[in-house]
N, C-alpha and C. Protein backbone atom coordinates (compact mmCIF):
# COMPACT_ATOMS: atom_id res chain seq x y z
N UNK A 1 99.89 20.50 65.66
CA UNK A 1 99.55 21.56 66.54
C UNK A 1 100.76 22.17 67.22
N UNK A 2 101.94 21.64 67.21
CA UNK A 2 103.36 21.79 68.28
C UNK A 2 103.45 22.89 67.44
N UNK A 3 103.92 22.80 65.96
CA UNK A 3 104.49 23.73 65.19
C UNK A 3 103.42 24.65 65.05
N UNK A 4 102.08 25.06 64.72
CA UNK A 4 101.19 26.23 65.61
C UNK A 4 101.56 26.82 66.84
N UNK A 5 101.82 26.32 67.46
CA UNK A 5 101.73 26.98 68.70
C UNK A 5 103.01 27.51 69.03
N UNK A 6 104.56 26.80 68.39
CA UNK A 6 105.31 27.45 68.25
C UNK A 6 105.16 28.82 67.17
N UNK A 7 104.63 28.70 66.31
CA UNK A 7 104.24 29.43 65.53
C UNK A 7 103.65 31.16 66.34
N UNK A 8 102.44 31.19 67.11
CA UNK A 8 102.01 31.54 67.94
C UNK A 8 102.95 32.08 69.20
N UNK A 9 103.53 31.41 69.56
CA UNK A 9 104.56 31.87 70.72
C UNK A 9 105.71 32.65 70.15
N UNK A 10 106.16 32.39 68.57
CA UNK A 10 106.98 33.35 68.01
C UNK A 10 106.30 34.60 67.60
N UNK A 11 105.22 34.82 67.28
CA UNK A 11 105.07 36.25 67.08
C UNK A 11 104.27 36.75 68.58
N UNK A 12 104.22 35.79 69.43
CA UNK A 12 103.76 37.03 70.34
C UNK A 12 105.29 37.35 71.33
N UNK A 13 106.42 36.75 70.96
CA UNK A 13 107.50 37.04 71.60
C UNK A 13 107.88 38.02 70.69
N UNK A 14 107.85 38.19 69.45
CA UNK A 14 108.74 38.95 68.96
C UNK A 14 107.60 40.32 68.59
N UNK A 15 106.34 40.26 68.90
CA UNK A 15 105.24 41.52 69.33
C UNK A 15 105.85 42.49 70.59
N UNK A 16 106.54 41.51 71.79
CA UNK A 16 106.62 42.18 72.76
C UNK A 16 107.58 42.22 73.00
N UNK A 17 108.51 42.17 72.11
CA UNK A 17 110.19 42.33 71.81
C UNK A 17 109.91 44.01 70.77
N UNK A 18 109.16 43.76 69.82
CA UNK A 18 108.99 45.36 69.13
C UNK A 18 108.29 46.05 70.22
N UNK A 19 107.70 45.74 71.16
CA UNK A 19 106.67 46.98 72.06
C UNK A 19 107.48 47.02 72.93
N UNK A 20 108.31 46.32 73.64
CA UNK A 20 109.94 46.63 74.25
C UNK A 20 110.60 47.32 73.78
N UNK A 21 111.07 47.18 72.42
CA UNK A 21 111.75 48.38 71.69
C UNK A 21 111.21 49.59 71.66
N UNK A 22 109.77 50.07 71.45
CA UNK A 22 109.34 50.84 71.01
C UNK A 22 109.13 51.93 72.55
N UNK A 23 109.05 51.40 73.42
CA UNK A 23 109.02 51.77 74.91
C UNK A 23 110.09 51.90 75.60
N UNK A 24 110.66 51.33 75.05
CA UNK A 24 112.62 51.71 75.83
C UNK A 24 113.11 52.62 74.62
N UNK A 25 113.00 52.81 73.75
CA UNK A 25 113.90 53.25 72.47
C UNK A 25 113.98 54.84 72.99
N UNK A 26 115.48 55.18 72.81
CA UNK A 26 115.35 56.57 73.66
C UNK A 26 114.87 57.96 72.38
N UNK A 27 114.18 57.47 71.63
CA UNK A 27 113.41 58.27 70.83
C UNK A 27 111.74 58.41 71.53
N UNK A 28 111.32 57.61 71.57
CA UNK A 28 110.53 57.27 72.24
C UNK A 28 110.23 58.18 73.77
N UNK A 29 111.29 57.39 74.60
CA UNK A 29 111.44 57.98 75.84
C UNK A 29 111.37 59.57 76.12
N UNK A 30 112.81 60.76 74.87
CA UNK A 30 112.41 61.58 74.71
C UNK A 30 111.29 62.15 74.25
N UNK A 31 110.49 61.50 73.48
CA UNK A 31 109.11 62.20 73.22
C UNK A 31 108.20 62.46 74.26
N UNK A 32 108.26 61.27 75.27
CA UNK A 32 107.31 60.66 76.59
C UNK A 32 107.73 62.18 77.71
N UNK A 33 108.89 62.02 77.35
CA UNK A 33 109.63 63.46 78.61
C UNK A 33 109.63 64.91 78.08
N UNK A 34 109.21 64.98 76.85
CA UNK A 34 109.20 66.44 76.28
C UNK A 34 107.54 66.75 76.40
N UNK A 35 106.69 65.68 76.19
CA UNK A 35 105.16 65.64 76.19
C UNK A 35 105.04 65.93 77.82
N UNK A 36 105.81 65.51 78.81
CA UNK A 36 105.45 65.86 80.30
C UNK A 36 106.08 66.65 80.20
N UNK A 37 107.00 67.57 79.95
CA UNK A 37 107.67 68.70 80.35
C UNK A 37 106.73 69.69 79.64
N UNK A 38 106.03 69.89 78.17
CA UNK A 38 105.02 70.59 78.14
C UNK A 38 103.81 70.43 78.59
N UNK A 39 103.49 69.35 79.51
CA UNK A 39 102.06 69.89 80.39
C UNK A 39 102.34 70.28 81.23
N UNK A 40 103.59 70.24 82.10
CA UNK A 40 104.36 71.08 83.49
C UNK A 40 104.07 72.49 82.89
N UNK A 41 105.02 72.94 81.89
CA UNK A 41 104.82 74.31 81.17
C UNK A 41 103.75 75.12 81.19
N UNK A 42 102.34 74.38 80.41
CA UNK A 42 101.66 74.74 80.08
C UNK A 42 100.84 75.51 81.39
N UNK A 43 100.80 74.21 82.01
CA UNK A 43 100.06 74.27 83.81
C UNK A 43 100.62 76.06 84.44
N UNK A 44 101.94 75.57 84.40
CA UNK A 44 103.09 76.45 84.97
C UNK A 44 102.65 78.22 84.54
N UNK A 45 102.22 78.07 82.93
CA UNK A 45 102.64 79.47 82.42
C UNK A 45 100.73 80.06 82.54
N UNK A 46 99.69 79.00 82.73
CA UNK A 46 98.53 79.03 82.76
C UNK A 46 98.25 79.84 84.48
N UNK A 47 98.50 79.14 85.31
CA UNK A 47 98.77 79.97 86.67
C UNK A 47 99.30 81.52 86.31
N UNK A 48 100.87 81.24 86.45
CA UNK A 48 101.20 82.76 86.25
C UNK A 48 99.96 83.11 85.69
N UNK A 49 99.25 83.49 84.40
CA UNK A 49 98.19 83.85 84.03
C UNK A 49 97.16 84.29 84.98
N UNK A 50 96.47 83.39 85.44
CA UNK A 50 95.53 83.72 86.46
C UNK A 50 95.91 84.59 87.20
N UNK A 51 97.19 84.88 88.16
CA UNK A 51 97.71 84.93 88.96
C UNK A 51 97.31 87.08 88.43
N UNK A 52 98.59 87.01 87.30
CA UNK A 52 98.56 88.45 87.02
C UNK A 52 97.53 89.19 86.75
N UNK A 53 96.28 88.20 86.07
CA UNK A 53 95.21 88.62 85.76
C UNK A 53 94.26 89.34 87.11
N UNK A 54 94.37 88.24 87.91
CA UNK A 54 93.63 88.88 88.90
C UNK A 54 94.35 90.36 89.96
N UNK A 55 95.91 90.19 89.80
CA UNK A 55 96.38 91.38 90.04
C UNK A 55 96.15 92.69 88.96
N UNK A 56 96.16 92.45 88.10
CA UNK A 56 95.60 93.23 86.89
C UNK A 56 94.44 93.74 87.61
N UNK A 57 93.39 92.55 87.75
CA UNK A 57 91.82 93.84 88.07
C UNK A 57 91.99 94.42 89.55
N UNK A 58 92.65 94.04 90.13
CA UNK A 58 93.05 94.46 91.80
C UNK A 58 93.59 95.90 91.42
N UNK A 59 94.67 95.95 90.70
CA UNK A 59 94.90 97.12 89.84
C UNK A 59 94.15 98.32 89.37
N UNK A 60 92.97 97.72 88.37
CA UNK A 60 91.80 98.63 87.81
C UNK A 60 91.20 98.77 88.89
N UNK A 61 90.68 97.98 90.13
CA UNK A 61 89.84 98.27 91.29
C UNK A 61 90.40 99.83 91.93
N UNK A 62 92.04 99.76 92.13
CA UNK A 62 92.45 100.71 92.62
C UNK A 62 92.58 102.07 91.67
N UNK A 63 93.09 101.98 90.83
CA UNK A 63 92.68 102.72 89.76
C UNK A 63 91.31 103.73 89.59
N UNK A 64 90.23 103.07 89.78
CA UNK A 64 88.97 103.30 89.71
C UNK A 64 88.45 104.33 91.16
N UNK A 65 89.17 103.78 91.93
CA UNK A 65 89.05 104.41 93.19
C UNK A 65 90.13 105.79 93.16
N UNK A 66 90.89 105.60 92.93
CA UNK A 66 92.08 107.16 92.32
C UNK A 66 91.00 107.78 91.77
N UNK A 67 90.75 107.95 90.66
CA UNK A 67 90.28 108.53 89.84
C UNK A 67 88.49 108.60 90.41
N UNK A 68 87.91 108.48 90.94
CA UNK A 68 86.76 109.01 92.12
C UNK A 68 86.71 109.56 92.63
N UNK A 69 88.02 109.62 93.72
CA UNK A 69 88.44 110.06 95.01
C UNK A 69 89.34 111.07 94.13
N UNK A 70 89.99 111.34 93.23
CA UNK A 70 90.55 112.44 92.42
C UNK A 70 88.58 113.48 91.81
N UNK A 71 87.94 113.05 91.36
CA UNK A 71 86.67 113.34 90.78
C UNK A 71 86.14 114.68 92.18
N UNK A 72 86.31 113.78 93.07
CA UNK A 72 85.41 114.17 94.35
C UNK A 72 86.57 115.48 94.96
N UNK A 73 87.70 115.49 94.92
CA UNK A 73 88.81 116.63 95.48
C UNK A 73 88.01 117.62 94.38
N UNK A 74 88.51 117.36 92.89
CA UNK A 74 87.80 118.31 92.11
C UNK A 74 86.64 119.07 92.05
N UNK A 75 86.08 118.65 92.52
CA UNK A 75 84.51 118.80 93.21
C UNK A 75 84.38 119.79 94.37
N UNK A 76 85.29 119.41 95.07
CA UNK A 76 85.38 120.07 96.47
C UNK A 76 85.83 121.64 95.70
N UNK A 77 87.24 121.34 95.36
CA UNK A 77 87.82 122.56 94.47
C UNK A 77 87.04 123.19 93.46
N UNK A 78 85.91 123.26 93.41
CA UNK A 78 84.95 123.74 92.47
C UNK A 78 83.67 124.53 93.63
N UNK A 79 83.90 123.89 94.12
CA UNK A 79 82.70 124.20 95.31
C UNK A 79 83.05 125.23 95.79
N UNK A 80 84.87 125.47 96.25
CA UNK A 80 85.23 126.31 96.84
C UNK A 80 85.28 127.47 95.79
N UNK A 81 86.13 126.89 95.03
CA UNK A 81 86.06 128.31 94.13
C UNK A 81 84.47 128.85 93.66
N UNK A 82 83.73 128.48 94.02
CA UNK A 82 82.34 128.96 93.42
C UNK A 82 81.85 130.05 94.84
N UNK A 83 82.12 129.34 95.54
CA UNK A 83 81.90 129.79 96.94
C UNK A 83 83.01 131.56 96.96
N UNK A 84 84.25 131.42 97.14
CA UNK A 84 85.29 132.14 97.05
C UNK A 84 84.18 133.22 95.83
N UNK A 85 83.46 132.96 94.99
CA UNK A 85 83.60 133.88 93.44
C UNK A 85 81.99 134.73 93.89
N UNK A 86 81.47 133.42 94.84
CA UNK A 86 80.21 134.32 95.69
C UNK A 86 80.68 135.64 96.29
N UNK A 87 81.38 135.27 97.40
CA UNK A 87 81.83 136.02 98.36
C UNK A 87 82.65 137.29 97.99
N UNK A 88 83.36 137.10 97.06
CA UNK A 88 84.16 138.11 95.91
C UNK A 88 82.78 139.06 95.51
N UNK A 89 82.13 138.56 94.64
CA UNK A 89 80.49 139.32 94.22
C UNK A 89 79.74 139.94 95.04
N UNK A 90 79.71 139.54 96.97
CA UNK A 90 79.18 140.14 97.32
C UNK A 90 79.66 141.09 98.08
N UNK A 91 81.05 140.99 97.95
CA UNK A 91 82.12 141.89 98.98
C UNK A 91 82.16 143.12 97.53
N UNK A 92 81.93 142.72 96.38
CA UNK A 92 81.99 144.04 95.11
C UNK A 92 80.75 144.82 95.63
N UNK A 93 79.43 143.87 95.35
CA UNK A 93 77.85 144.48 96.11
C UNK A 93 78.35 145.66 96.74
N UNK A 94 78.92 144.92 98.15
CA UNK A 94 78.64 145.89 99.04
C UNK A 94 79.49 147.06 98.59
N UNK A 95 80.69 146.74 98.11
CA UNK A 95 81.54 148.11 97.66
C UNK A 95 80.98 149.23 96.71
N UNK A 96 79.68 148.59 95.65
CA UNK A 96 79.63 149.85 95.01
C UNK A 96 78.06 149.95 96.25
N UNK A 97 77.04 149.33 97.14
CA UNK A 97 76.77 150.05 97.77
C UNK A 97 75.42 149.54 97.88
N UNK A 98 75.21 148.42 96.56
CA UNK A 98 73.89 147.90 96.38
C UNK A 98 73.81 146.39 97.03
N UNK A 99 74.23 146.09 98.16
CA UNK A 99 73.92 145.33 99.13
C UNK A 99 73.73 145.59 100.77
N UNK A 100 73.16 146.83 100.38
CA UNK A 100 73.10 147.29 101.79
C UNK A 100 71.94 146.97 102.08
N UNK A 101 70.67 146.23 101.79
CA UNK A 101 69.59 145.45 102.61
C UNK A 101 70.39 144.59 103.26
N UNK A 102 71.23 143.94 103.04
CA UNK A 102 71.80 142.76 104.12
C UNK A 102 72.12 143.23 105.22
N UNK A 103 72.52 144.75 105.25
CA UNK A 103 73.31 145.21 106.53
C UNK A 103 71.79 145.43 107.46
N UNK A 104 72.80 145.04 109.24
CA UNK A 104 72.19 145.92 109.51
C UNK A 104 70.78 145.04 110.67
N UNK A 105 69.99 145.30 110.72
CA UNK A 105 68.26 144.49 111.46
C UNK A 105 68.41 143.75 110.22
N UNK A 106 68.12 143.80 108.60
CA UNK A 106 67.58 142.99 107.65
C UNK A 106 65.96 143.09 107.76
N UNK A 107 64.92 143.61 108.67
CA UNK A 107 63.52 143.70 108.61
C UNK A 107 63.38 145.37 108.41
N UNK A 108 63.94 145.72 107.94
CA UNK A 108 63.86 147.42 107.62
C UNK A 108 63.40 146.99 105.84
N UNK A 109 62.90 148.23 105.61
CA UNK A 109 62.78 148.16 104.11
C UNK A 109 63.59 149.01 103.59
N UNK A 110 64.47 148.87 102.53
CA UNK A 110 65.47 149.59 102.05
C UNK A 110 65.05 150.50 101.45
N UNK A 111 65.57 151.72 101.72
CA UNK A 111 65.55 152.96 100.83
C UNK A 111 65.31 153.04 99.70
N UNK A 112 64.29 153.53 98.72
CA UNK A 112 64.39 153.99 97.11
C UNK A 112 65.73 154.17 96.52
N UNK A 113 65.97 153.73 96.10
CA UNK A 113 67.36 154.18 95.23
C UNK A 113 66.95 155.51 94.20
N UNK A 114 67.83 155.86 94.29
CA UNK A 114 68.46 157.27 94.00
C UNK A 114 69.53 157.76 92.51
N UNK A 115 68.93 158.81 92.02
CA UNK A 115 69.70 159.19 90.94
C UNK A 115 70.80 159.77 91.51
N UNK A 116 72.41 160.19 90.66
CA UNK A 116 73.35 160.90 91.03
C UNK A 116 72.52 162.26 91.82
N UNK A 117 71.71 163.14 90.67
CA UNK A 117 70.61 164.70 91.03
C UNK A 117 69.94 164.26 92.18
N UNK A 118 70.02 163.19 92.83
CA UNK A 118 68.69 163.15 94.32
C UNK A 118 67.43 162.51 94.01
N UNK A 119 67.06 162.33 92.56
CA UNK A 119 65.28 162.47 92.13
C UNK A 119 65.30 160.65 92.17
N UNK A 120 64.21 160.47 92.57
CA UNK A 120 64.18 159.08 92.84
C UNK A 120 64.34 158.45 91.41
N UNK A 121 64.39 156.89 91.17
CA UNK A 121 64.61 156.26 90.01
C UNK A 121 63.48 155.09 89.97
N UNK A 122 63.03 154.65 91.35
CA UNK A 122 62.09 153.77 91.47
C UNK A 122 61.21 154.09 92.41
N UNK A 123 60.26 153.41 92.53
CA UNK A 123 59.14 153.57 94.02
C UNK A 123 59.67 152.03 94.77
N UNK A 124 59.36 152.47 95.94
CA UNK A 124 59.15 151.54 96.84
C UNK A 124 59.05 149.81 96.35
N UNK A 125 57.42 149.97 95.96
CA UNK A 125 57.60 148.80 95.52
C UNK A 125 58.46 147.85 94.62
N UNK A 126 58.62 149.28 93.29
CA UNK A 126 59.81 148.36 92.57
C UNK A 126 60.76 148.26 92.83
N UNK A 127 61.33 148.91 93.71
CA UNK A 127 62.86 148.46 94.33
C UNK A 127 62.13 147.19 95.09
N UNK A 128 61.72 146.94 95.99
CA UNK A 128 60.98 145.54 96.60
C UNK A 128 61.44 144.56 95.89
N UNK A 129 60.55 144.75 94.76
CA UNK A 129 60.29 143.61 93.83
C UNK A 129 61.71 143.26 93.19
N UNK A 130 62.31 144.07 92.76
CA UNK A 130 63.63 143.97 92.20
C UNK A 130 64.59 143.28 93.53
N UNK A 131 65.21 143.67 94.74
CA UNK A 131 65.48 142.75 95.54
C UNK A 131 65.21 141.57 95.79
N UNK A 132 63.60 141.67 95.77
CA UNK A 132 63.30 139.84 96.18
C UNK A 132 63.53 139.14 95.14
N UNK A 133 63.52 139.93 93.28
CA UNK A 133 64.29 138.87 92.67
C UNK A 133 65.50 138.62 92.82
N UNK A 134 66.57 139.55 93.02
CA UNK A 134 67.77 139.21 93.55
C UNK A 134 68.00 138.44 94.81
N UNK A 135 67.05 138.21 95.52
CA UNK A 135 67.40 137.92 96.80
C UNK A 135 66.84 136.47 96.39
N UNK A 136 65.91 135.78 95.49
CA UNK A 136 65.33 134.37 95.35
C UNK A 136 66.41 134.03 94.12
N UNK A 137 67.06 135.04 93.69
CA UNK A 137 68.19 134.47 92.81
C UNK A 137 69.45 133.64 93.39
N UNK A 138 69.69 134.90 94.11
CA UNK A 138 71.13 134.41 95.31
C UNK A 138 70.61 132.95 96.31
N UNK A 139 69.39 132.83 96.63
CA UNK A 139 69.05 131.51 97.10
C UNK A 139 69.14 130.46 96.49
N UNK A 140 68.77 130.70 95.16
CA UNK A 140 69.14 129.09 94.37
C UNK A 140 69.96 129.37 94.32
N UNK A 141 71.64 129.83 93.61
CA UNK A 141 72.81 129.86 93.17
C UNK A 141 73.15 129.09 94.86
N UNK A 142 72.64 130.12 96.12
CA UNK A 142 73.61 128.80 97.49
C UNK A 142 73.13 127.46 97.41
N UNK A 143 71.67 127.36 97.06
CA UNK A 143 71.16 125.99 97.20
C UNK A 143 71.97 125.17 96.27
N UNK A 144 72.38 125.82 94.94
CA UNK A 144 73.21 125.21 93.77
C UNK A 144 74.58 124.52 94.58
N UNK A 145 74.91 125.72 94.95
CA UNK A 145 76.09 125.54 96.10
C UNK A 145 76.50 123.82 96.85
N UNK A 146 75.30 124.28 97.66
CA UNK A 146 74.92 123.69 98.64
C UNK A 146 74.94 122.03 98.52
N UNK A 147 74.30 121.81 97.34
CA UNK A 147 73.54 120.43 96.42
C UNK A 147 75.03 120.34 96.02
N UNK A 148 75.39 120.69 95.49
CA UNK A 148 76.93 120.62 94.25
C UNK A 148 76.25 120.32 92.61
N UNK A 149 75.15 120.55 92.61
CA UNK A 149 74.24 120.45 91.16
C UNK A 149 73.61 122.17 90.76
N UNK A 150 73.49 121.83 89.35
CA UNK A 150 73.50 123.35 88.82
C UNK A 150 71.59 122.43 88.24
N UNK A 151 70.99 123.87 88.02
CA UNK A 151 69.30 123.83 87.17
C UNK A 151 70.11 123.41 85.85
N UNK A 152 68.79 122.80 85.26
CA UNK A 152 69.35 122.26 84.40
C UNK A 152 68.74 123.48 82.94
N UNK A 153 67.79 124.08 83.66
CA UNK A 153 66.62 125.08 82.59
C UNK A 153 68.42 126.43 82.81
N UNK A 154 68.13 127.22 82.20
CA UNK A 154 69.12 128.49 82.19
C UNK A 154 68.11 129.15 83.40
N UNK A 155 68.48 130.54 83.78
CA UNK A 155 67.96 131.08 84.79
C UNK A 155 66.93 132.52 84.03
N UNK A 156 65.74 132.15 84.09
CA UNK A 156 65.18 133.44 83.55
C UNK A 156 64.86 134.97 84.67
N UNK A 157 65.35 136.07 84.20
CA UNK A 157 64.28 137.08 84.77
C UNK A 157 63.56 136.74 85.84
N UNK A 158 63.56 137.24 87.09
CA UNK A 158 62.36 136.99 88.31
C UNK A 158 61.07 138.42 87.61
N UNK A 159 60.07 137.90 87.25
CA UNK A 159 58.92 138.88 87.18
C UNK A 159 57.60 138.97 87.79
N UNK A 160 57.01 139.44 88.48
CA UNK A 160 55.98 139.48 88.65
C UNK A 160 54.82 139.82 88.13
């Protein structure tokens, strides 16, 4: 049994004489320190990641808001110029002469319109009727205005 057990005590000395070697051996060691230096890395370059990413959508957030708040100036600048292209149209009206119901009381009934010769061109009523379509026309186009939305139908003829 002596020589067993010497037997026994030699390979588990010289087991943990190779797992000594194999754990000190600076092959070894470098592998142990290159394997922790790429999970430092990995960790390391994984952050940054997150990091830019979420500055990235902080980015598009602002972005998104430019380009809204750019949407909405345009808007304004559309409004005006629509407005401006009214006021142009009705400052022409009055120049050639056919917005003269606005002037004035406004509860008068406007004059028959008139040929160059004097001889009338309409009666009463149809001049009427012809104003109040112009006049329920010019109300939606401000209400259009007004809304910042256009009809979506085209605009037909007012007839009665």
């Amino acid at each position: 049994m002596s020589t067993a057990l010497i037997i026994v005590i030699a390979i588990v000395v010289i087991a943990l004489i190779v797992l000594a070697a194999m754990m000190l051996s600076p092959k070894r060691r470098e592998e142990r320190r290159l394997r922790q230096e790429r999970s430092r890395a990995v960790e390391h370059h994984r952050g940054e990641a997150r990091q830019r990413e979420e500055r990235a959508e902080v980015a598009e957030q602002h972005a998104q808001e430019a380009r809204l708040k750019a949407q909405e100036v345009e808007q304004k600048a559309r409004m005006e110029r629509e407005r401006a292209e009214l006021h142009a149209n009705r400052a022409d009206l009055h120049e050639r002469g056919l917005a003269d119901h606005e002037l004035g009381a406004g509860n008068e009934e406007p004059p028959a319109a008139t040929t160059a010769n004097g001889t009338g061109r309409f009666g009463h009523e149809e001049q009427g009727d012809y104003q109040q379509g112009r006049h329920d026309e010019r109300e939606r186009f401000e209400e259009e205005l007004a809304t910042g939305r256009q009809e979506d139908e085209p605009r037909r003829p007012h007839t009665r």
